[in-house]
Protein backbone atom coordinates (compact mmCIF):
# COMPACT_ATOMS: atom_id res chain seq x y z
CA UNK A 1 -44.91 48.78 -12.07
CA UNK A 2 -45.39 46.16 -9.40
CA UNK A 3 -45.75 46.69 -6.33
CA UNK A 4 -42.26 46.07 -4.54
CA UNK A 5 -40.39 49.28 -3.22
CA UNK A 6 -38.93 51.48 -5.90
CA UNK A 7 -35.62 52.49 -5.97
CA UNK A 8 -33.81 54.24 -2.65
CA UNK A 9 -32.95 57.80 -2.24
CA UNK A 10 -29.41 58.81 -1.82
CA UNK A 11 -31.00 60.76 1.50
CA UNK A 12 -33.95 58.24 2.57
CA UNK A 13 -33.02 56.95 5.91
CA UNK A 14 -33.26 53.24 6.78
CA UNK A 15 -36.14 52.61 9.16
CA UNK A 16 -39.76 53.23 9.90
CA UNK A 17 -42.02 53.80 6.86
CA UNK A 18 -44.15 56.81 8.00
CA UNK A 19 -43.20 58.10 11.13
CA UNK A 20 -45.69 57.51 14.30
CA UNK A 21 -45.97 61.69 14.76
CA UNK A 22 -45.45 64.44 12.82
CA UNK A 23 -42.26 65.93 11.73
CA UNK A 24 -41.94 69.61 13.43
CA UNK A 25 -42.12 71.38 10.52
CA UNK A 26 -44.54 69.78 8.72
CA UNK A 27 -46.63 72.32 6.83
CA UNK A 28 -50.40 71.71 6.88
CA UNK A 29 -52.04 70.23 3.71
CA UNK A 30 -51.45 72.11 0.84
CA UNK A 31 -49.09 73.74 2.50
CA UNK A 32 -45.47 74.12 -0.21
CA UNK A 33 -42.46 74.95 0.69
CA UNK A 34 -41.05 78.12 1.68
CA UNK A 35 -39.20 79.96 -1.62
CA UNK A 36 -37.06 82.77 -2.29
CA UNK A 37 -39.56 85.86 -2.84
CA UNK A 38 -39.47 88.33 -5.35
CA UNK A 39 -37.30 90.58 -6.07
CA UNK A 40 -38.58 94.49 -5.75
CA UNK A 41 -38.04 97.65 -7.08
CA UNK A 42 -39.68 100.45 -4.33
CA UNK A 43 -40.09 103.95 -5.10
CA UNK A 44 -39.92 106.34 -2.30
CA UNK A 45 -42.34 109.13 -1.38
CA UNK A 46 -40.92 112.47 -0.45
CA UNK A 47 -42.98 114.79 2.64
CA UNK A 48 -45.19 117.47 0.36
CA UNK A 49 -42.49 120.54 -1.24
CA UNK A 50 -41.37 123.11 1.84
CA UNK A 51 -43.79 121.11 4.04
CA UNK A 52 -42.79 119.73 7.49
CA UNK A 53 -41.78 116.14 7.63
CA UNK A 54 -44.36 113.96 7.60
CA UNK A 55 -44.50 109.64 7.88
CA UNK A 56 -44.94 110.00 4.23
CA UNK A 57 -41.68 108.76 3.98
CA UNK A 58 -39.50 107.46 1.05
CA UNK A 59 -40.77 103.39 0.25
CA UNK A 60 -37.66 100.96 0.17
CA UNK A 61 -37.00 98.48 -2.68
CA UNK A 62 -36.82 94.89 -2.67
CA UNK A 63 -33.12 93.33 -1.99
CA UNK A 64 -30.94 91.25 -4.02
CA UNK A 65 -31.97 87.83 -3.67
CA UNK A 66 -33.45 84.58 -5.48
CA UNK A 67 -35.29 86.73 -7.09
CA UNK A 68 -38.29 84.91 -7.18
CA UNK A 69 -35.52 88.09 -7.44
CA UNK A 70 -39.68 92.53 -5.04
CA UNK A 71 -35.45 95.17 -7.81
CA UNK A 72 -37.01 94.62 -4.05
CA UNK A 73 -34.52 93.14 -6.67
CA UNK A 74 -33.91 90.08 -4.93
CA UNK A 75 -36.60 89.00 -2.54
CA UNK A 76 -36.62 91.88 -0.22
CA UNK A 77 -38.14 94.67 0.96
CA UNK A 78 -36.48 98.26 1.12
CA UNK A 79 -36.22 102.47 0.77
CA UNK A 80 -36.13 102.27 -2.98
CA UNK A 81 -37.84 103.17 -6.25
CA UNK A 82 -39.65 100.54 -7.41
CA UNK A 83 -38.74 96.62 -7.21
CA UNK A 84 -39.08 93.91 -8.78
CA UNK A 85 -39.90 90.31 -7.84
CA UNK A 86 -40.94 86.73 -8.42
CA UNK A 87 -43.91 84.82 -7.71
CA UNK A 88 -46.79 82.43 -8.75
CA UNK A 89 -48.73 83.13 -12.16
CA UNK A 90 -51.04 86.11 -12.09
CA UNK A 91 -54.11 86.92 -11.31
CA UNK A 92 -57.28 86.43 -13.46
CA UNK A 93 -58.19 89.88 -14.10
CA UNK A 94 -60.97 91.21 -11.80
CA UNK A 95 -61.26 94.79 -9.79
CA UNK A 96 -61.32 93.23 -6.40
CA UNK A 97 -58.58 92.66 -3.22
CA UNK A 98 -55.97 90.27 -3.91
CA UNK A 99 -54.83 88.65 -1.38
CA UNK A 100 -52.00 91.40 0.37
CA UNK A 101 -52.22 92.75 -2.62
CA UNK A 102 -54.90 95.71 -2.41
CA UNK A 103 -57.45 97.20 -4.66
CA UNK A 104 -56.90 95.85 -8.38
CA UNK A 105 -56.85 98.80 -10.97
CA UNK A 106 -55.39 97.85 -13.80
CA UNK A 107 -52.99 95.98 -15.82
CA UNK A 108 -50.44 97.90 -17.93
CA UNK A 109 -48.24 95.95 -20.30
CA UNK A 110 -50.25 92.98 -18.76
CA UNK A 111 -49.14 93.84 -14.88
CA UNK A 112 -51.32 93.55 -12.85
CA UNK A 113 -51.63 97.71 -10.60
CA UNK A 114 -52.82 97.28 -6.84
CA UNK A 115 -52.99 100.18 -4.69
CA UNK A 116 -52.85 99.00 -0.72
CA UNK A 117 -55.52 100.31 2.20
CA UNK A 118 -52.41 101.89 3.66
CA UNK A 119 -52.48 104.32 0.36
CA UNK A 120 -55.89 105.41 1.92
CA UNK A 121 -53.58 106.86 4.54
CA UNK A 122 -51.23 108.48 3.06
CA UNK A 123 -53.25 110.24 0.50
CA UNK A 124 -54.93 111.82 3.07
CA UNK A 125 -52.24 112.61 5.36
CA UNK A 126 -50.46 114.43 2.20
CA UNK A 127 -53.51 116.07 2.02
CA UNK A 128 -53.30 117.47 5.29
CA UNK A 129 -49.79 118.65 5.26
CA UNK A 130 -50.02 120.17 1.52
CA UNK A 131 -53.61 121.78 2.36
CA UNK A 132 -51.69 123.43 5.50
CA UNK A 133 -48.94 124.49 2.86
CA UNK A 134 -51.54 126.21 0.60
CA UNK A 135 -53.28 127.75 3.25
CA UNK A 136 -50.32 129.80 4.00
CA UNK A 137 -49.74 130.58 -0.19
CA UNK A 138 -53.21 130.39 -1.65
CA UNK A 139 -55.29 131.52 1.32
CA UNK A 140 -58.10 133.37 -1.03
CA UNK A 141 -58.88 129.19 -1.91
CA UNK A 142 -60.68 128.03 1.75
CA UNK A 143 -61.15 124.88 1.97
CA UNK A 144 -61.16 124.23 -1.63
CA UNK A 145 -57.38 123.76 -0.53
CA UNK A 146 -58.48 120.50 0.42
CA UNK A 147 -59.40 119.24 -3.03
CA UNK A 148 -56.57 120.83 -4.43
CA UNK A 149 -54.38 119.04 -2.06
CA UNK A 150 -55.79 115.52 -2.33
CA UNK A 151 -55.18 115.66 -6.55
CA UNK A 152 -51.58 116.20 -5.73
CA UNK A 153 -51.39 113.01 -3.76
CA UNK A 154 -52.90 111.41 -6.80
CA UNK A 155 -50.79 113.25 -9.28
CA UNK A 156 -47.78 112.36 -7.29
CA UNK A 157 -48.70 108.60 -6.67
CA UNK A 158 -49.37 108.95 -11.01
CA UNK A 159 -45.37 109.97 -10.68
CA UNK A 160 -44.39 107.05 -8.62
CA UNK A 161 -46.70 104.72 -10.78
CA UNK A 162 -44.06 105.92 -13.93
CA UNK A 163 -41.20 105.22 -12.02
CA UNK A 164 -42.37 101.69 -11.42
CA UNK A 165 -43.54 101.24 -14.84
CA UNK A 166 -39.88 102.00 -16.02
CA UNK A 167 -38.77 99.56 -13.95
CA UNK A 168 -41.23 97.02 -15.24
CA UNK A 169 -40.70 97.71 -19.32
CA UNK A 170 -37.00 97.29 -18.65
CA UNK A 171 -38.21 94.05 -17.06
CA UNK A 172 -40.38 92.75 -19.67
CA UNK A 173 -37.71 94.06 -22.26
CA UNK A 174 -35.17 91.66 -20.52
CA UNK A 175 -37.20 88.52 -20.58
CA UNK A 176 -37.89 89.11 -16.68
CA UNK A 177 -41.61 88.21 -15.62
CA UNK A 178 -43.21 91.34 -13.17
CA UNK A 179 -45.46 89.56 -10.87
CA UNK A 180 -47.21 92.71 -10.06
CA UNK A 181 -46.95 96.65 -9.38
CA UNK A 182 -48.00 97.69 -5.93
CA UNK A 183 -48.53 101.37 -4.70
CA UNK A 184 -48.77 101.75 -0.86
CA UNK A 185 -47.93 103.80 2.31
CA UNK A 186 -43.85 104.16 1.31
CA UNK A 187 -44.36 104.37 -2.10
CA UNK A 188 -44.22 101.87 -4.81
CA UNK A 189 -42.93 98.30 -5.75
CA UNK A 190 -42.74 96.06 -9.15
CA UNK A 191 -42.24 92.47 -7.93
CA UNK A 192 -39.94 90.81 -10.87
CA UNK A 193 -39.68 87.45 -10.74
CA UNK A 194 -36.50 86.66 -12.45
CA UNK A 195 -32.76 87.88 -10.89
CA UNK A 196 -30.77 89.99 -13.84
CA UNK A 197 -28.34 87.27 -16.21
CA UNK A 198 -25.84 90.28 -16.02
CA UNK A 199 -24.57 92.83 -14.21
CA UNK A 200 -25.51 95.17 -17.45
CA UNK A 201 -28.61 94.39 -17.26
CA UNK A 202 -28.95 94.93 -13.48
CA UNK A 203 -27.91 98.33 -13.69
CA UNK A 204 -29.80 99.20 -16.48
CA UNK A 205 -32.96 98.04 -14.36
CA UNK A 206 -32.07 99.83 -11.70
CA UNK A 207 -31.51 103.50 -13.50
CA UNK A 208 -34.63 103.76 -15.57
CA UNK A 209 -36.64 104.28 -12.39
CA UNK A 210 -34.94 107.40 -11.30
CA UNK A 211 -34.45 108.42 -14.87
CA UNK A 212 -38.20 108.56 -15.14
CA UNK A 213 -38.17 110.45 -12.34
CA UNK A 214 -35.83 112.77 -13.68
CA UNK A 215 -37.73 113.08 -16.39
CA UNK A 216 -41.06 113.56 -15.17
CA UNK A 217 -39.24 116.82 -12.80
CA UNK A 218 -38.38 118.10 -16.08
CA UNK A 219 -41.79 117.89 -17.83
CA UNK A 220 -43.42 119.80 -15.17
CA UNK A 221 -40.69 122.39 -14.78
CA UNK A 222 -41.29 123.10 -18.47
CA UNK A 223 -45.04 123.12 -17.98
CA UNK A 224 -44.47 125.90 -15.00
CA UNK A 225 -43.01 127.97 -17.56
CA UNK A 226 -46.65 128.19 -19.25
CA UNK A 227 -48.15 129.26 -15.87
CA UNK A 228 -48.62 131.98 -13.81
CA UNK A 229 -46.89 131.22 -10.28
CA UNK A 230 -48.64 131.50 -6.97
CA UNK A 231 -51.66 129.83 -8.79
CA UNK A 232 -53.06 126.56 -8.29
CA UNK A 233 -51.58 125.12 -11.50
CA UNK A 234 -48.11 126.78 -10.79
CA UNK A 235 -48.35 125.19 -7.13
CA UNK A 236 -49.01 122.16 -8.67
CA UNK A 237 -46.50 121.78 -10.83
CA UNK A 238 -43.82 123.44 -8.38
CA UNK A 239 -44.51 120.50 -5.87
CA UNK A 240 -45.26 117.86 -8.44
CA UNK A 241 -41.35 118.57 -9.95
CA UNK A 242 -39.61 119.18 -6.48
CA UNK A 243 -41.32 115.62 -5.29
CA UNK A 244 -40.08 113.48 -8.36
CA UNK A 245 -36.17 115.49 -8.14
CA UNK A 246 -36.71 114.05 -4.01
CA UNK A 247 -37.73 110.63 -5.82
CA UNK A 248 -35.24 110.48 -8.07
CA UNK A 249 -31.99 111.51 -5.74
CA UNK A 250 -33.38 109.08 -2.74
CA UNK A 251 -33.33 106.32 -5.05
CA UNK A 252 -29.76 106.79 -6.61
CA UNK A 253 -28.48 106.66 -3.18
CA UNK A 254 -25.50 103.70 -3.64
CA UNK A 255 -27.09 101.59 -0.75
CA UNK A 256 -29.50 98.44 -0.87
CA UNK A 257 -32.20 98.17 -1.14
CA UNK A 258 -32.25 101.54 -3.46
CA UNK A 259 -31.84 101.55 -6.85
CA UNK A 260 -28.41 103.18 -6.17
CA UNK A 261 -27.25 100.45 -4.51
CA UNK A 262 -28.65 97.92 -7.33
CA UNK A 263 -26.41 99.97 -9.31
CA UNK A 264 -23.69 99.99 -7.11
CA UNK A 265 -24.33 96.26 -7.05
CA UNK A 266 -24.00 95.74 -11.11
CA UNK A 267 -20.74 97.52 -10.98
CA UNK A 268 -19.21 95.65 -8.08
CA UNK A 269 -20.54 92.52 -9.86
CA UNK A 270 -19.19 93.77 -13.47
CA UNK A 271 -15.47 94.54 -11.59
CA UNK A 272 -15.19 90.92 -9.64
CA UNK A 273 -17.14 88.75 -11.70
CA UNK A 274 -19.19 87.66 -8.63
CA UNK A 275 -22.89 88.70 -7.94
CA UNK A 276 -22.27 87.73 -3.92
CA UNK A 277 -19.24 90.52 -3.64
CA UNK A 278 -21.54 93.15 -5.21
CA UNK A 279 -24.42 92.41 -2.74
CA UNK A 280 -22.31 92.57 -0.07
CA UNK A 281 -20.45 96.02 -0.83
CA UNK A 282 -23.95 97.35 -1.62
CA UNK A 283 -25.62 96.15 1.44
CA UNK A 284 -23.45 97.16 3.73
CA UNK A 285 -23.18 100.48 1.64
CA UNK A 286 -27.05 100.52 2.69
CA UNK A 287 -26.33 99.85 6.61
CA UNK A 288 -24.05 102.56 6.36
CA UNK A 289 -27.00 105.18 4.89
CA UNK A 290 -29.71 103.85 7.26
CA UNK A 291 -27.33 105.29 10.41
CA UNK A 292 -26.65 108.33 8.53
CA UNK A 293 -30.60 108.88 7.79
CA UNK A 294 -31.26 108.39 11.40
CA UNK A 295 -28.62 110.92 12.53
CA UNK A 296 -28.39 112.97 10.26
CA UNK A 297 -31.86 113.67 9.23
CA UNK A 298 -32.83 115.47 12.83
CA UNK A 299 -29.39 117.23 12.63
CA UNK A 300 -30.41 118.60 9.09
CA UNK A 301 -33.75 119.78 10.02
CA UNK A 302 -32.60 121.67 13.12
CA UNK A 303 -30.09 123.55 11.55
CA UNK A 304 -32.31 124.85 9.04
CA UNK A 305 -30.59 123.22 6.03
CA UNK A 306 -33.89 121.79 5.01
CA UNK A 307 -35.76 125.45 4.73
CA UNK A 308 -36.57 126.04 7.96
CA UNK A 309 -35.22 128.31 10.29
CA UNK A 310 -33.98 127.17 13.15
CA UNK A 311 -36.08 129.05 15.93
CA UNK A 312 -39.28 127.92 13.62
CA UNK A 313 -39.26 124.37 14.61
CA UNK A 314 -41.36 123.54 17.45
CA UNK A 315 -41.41 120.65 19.48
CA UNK A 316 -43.53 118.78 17.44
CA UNK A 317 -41.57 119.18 14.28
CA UNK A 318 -38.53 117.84 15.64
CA UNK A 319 -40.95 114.95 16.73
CA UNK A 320 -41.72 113.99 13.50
CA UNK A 321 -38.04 114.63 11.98
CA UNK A 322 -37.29 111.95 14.75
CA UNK A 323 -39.70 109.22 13.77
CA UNK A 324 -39.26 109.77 10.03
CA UNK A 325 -35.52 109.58 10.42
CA UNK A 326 -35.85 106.26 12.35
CA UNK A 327 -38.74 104.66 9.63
CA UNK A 328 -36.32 105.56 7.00
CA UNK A 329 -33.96 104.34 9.08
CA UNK A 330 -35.04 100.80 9.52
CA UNK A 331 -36.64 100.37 6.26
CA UNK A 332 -33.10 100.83 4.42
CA UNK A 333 -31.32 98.47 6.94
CA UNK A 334 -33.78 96.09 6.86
CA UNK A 335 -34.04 95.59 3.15
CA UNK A 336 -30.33 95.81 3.01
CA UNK A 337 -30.09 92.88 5.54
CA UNK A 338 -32.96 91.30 3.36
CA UNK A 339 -30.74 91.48 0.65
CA UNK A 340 -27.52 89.81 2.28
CA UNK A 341 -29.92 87.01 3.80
CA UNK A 342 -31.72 86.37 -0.10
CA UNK A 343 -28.21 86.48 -1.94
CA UNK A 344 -26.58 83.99 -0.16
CA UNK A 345 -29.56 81.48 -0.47
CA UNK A 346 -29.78 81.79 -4.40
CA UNK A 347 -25.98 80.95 -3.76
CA UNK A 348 -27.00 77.95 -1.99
CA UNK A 349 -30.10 77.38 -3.76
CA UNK A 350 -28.85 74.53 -6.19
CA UNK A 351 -27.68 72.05 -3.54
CA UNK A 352 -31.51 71.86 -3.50
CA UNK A 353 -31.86 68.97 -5.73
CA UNK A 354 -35.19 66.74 -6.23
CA UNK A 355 -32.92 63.37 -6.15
CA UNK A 356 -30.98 63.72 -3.04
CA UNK A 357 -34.33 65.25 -1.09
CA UNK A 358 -36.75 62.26 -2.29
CA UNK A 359 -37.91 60.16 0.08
CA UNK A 360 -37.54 55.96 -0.87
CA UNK A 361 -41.03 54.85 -1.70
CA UNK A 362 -42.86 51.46 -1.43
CA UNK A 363 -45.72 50.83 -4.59
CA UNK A 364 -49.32 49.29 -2.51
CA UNK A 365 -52.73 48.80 -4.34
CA UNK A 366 -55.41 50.59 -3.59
CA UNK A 367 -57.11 47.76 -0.84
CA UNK A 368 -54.00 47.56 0.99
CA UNK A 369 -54.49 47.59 4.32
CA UNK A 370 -52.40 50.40 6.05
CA UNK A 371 -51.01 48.37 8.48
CA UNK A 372 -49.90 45.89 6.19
CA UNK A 373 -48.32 48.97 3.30
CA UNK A 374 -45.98 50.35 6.76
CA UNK A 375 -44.65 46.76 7.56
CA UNK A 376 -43.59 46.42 3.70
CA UNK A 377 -42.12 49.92 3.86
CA UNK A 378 -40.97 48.98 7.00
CA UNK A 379 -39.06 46.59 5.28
CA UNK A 380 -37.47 48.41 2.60
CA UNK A 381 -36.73 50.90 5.19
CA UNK A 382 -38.87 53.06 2.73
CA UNK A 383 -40.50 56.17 4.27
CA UNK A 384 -43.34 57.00 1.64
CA UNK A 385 -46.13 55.10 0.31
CA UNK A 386 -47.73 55.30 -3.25
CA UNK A 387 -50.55 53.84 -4.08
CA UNK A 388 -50.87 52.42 -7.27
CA UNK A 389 -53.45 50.24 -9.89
CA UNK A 390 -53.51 46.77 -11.08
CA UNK A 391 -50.82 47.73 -13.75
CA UNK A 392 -48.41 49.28 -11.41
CA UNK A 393 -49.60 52.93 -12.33
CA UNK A 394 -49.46 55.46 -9.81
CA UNK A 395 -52.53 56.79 -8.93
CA UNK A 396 -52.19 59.14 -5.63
CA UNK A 397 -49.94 59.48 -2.67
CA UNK A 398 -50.64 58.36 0.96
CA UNK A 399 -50.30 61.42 2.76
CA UNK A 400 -48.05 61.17 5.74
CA UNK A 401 -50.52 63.65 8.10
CA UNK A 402 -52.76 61.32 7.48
CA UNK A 403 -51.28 57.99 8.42
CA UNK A 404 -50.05 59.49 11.77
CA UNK A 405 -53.92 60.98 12.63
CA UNK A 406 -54.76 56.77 12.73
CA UNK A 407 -54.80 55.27 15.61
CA UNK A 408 -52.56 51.84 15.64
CA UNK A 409 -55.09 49.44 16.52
CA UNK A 410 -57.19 50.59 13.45
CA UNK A 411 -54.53 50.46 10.72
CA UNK A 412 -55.37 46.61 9.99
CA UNK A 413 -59.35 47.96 8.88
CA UNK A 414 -57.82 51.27 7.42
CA UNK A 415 -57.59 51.01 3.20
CA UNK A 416 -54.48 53.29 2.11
CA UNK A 417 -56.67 54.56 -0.56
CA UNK A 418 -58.69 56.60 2.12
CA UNK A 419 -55.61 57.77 3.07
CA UNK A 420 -54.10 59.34 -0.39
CA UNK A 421 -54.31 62.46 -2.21
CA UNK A 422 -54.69 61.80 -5.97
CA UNK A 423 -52.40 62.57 -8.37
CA UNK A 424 -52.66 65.25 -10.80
CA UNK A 425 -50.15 66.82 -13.21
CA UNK A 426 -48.87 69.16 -11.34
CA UNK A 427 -47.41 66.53 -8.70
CA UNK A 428 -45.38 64.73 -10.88
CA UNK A 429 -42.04 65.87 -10.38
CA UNK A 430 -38.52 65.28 -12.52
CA UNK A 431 -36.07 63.84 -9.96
CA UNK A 432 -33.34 65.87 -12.05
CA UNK A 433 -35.18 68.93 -10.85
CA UNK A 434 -33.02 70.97 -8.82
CA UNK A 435 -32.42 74.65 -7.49
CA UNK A 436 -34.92 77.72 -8.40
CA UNK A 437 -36.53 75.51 -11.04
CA UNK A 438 -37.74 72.85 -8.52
CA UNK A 439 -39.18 75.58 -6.61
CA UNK A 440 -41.28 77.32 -9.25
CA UNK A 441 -42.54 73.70 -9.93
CA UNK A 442 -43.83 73.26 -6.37
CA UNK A 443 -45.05 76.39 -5.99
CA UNK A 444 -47.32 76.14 -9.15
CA UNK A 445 -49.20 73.80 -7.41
CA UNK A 446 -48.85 73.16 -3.72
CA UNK A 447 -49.37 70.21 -1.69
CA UNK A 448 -47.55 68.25 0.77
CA UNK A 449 -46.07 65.69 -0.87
CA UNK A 450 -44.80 64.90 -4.51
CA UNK A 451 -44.17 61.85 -6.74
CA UNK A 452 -40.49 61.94 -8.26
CA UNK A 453 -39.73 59.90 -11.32
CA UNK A 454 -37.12 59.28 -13.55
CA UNK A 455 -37.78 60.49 -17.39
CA UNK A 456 -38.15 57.00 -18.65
CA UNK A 457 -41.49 57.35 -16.00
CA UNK A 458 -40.30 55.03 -13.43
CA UNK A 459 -41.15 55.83 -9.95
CA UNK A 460 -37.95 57.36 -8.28
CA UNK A 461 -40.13 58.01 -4.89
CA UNK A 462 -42.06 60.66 -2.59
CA UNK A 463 -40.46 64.48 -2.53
CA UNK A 464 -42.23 65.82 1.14
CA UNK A 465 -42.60 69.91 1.13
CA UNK A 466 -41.40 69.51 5.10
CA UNK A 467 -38.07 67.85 3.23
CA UNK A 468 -37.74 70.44 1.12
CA UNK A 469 -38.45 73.20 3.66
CA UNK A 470 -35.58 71.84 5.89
CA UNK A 471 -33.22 71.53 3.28
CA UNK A 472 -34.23 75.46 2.47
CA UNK A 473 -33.92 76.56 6.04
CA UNK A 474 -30.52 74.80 6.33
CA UNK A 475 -29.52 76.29 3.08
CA UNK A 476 -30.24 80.02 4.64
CA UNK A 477 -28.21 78.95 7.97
CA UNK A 478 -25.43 77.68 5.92
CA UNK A 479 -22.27 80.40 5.46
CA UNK A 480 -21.26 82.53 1.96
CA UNK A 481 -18.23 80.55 0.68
């Protein structure tokens, strides 16, 4: 191609090439733009069987959203059994920290298992609590109880791993790539990448977790019947089934971001024909639980409808009712709210479009003077600059942070070619892109700005991640039709 401007942008603005600072919220290099995140599935932990409440509280699920959709489904966080959710390509496999990710220990069905520091925690504070409860039934053990009580956390965490793998076959089943499997303080979470097609489908991936559950109370209810009780294995198994029947009923609770209110979701979804109405009913279906959690949780516990009597609980034990009742609390209605906020951008999502977000772009060779590429932009009113060979090839991208880090008066000694990031693969960008599928491409490899071209290969012009980030914020900001 020669090197006269390439065709405008239905968005470029007339005027200065590059401007002389940088935009607000331009992201740093390599820096790509913000995108929906993955929808999760959460699986909630219950306290340890007839134990006081503890912070080992239920985990949330992900909300509906663009699911790059943590059964979180849809890109948010909540009180759930486990989510699912969307993200970049995995890991290569290797038993170290990823990054937020935790301690890598496996990969079932090719999913990648982390269990978070915060784990750590909670292992040991269900320790504590269960090793107090054993004290008081299996005193003749000491502090063997100790040991006995720390294989329960891991037997029970085993139990929440299940529930998330349900969630994740049903996934894989479906056509639905899992990200990842995370186990940490709240429970669990299977980040799917992909929202449900239908609402069939959606409710089937939100039952198998607690159906696992189910299952898994069953199985050791069975295996009590081959024990003696008030032994260690009849202990065992007595808290092991009463914690997955806790599991299993949290998570069919019809709120987001539960798996209940995923369900409650498909069937509002199946009923109108519209995915928003069902995220809606279900989230605010969530709001609704997170107020009666925080109220009513306190209220249960001091009238003794939990197992304790009433002149039993001390000060401290209506302490921790309290704060449990208010983590549950927020965690529902703040994945719930997650799940409102992420539904109504995948309902926005494809006004994103690579053609009405690129940026008109003026063709220089690579000895062109930088001064001398903005006054031919300048007047094209073209705002991006591509540097190209003898042949009209493109060969990299003068990056716009840094044209504005060079001081005027040195822009006529300033080659663009110092200036550019070189092209590779990964930055070449269909300007018929548009929606989650532009998205996934600039997230597979980040930078700050793109080349767009047409199929024939013509240069259409520069896509900048700040563009795209302010058409995605404005998307967000934008009201539910």
């Amino acid at each position: 191609m020669h090197p006269e401007s390439s065709r405008p942008s239905p968005s470029a603005p007339a005027g200065e090439a590059v401007p002389s600072r940088p935009s607000p919220s331009e992201p740093a290099p390599d820096s790509q733009p913000a995108a929906p995140a993955p929808a999760t599935h959460d699986t909630p932990q219950p306290p340890p069987p007839d134990a006081p409440p503890s912070p080992v509280a239920p985990s949330a699920h992900g909300a509906p959203g663009p699911r790059p959709a943590e059964h979180r489904a849809e890109a948010s966080a909540g009180v759930g059994a486990g989510g699912h959710g969307a993200g970049p390509g995995r890991r290569p496999a290797r038993r170290s920290r990823e990054p937020g990710g935790g301690l890598l220990m496996g990969r079932p069905f090719g999913v990648p298992v982390y269990v978070a520091p915060s784990w750590f925690l909670v292992a040991a504070l269900i320790t504590w609590v269960f090793g107090g409860q054993l004290d008081r039934v299996l005193p003749e053990l000491g502090g063997l109880r100790y040991l006995v009580s720390l294989f329960f956390a891991v037997a029970f965490y085993a139990s929440v791993l299940v529930h998330e793998l349900a969630h994740t076959v049903a996934a894989l089943r479906f056509k639905l790539p899992v990200r990842r499997i995370q186990l940490q303080f709240f429970g669990g979470v299977s980040e799917i990448e992909k929202e449900s097609d239908t609402p069939g489908r959606e409710f089937v991936l939100a039952f198998v977790g607690p159906l696992l559950s189910l299952v898994l109370a069953g199985v050791f209810y069975l295996a009590m019947q081959t024990v003696e009780p008030g032994t260690v294995p009849g202990v065992l198994l007595a808290g092991l089934m009463i914690s997955n029947l806790i599991v299993a009923a949290f998570n069919l609770l019809p709120g987001l971001p539960l798996d209940g209110g995923r369900m409650l979701r498909a069937v509002v979804w199946k009923i109108t024909g519209k995915p928003m109405s069902g995220t809606v009913a279900a989230a605010w279906v969530g709001r609704a639980l997170a107020v009666s959690v925080l109220i009513g949780l306190p209220l249960l516990t001091q009238s003794g409808a939990l197992g304790d009597a009433p002149e039993d609980i001390g000060g401290m034990d209506t302490v921790m009712d309290a704060l449990l009742a208010a983590i549950l609390a927020a965690i529902i209605w703040t994945g719930a709210g997650n799940s409102l906020r992420m539904a109504r951008l995948r309902e926005h999502l494809p006004e994103l479009r690579a053609r009405s977000l690129t940026r008109r772009a003026v063709p220089v060779e690579t000895s062109t003077p930088l001064s001398e590429a903005l006054r031919r932009a300048n007047e094209v009113g073209a705002r991006a600059l591509v540097v190209v060979d003898a042949d009209g090839e493109p060969l990299s991208l003068v990056r716009e942070a840094a044209i504005v880090g060079v001081p005027e008066h040195r822009r006529p000694w300033v080659a663009v070619s110092g200036l550019a990031q070189d092209l590779t693969e990964g930055m070449r960008v269909s300007a018929e892109l548009a929606g989650e599928q532009l998205l996934d491409v600039l997230r597979a490899t980040p930078a700050t700005e793109y080349l767009v071209v047409e199929d024939s290969g013509e240069i259409y012009g520069v896509l900048s991640a700040a563009d795209v980030e302010r058409a995605f914020v404005k998307a967000m900001a934008r009201p539910s039709t």
